[in-house]
Protein backbone atom coordinates (compact mmCIF):
# COMPACT_ATOMS: atom_id res chain seq x y z
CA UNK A 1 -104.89 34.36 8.38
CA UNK A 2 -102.87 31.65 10.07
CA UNK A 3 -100.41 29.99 7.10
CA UNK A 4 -98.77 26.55 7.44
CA UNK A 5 -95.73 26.66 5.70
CA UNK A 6 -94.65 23.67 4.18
CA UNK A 7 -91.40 22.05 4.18
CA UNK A 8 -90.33 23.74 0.88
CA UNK A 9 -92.16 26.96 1.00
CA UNK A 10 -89.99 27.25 4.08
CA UNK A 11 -86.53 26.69 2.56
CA UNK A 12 -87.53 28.80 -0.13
CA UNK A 13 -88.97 31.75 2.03
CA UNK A 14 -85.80 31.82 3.98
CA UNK A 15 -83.62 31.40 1.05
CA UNK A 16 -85.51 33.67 -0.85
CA UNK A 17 -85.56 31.88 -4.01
CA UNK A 18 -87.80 32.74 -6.73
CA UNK A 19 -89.53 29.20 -6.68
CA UNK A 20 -92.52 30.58 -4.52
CA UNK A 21 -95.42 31.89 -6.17
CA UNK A 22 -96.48 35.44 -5.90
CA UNK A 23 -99.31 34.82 -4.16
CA UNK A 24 -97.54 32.96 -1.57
CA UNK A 25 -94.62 35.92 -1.58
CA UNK A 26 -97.04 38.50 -1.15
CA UNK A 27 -99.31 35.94 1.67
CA UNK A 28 -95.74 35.21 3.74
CA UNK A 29 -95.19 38.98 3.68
CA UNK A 30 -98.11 40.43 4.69
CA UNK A 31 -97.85 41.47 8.73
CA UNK A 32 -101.47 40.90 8.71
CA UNK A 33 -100.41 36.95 8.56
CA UNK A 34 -99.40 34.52 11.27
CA UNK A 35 -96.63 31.90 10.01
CA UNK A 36 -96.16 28.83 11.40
CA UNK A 37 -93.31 26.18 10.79
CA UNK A 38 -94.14 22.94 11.99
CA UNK A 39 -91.46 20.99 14.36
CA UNK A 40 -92.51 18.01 10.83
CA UNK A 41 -90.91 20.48 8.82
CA UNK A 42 -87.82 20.39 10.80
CA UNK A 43 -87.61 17.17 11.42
CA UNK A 44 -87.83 16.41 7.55
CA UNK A 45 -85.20 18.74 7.22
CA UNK A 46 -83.04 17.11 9.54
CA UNK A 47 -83.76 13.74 7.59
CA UNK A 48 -82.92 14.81 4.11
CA UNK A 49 -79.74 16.34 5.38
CA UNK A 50 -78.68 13.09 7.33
CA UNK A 51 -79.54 10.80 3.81
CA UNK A 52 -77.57 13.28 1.49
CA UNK A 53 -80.96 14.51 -0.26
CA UNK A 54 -80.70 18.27 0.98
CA UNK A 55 -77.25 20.13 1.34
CA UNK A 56 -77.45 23.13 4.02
CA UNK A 57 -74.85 25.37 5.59
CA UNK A 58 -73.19 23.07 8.28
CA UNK A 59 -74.67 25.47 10.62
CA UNK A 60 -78.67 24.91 9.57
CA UNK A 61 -79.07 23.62 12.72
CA UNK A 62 -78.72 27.21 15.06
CA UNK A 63 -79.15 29.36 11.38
CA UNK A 64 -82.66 27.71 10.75
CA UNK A 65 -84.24 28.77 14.42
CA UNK A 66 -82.57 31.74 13.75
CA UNK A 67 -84.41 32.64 10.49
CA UNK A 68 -87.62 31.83 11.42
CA UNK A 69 -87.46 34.30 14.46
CA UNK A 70 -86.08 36.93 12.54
CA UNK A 71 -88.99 36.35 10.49
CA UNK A 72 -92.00 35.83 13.11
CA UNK A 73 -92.46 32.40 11.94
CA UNK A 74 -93.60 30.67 14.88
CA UNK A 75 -93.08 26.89 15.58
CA UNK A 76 -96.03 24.86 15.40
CA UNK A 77 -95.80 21.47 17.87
CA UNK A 78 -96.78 18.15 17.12
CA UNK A 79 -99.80 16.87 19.06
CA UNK A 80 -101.95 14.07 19.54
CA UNK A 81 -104.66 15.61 18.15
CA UNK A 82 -102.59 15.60 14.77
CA UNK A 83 -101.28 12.23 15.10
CA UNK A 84 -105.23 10.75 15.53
CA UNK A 85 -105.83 13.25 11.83
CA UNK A 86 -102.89 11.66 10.36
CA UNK A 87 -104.20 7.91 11.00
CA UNK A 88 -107.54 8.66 9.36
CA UNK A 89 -106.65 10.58 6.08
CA UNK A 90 -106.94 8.66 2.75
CA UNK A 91 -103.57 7.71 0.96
CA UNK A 92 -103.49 10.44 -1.67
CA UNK A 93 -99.93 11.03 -0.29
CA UNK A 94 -97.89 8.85 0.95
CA UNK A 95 -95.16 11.02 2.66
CA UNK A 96 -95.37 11.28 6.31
CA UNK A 97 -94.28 13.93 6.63
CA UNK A 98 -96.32 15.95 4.25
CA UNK A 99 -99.12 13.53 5.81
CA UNK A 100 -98.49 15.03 9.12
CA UNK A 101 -98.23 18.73 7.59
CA UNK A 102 -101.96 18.01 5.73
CA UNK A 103 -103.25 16.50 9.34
CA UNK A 104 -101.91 19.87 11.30
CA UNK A 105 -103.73 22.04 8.71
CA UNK A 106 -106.96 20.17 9.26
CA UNK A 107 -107.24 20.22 12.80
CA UNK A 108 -106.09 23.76 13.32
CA UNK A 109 -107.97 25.57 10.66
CA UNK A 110 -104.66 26.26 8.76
CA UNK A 111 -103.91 27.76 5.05
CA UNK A 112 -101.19 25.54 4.19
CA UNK A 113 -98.75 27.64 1.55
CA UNK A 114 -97.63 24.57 -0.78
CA UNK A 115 -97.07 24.15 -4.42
CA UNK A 116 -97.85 20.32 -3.92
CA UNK A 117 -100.97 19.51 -6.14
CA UNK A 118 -101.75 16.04 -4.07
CA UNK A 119 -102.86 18.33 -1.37
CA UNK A 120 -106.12 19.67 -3.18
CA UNK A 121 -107.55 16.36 -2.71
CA UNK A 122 -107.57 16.53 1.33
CA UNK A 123 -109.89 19.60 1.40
CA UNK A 124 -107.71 22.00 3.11
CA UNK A 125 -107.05 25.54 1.96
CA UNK A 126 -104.17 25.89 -0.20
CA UNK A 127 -101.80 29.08 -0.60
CA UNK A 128 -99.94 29.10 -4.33
């Protein structure tokens, strides 16, 4: 199964925090799994950190990359397939990020591991 972290589920996976679900613990461990972190993630990341709403290690920046090959998550791209999804999905959420997160899951075929509850409403399959 190919999994779609979400911005969170990512923080929390590398921080391992208990603020994942078991079921998405026990999905993010399983070797059988591909994880992907998409370059939206990162970018949000890099936002929230730049406007004072998320405090990292000053070192995120070489730490995050890092993390997510130590622990085969591989780095989904943006593309203009993705871009076209995001123009045409209804305005249950109005982050763009988490916008562009729901489009990459769509196109792709992904199981996007998220504790968000707007996502249910743009039919893609949820990990929590």
């Amino acid at each position: 199964m190919k999994l779609l972290l979400d911005t969170h589920s990512l923080l929390w996976m590398l921080a391992d925090v208990e603020s994942l679900s078991d079921t998405a613990r026990r999905a993010i461990r399983d070797p059988e799994n591909v994880l992907l972190a998409s370059i939206a993630s990162y970018w949000e990341i890099g936002f929230k950190v730049s406007i004072g709403k998320l405090a990292l290690r000053e070192d995120w920046q070489e730490s995050i990359p890092r993390e997510l090959t130590r622990n085969r998550v591989e780095w989904l791209p943006i593309s203009v397939a993705h871009v076209n999804e995001v123009s045409s999905l209804p305005w249950h959420h109005r982050d763009p990020f988490d916008r562009l997160l729901l489009a990459q899951a769509r196109v792709d075929g992904l199981h996007l591991v998220s504790g968000d509850g707007q996502f249910d409403a743009y039919g893609v399959s949820l990990v929590w």
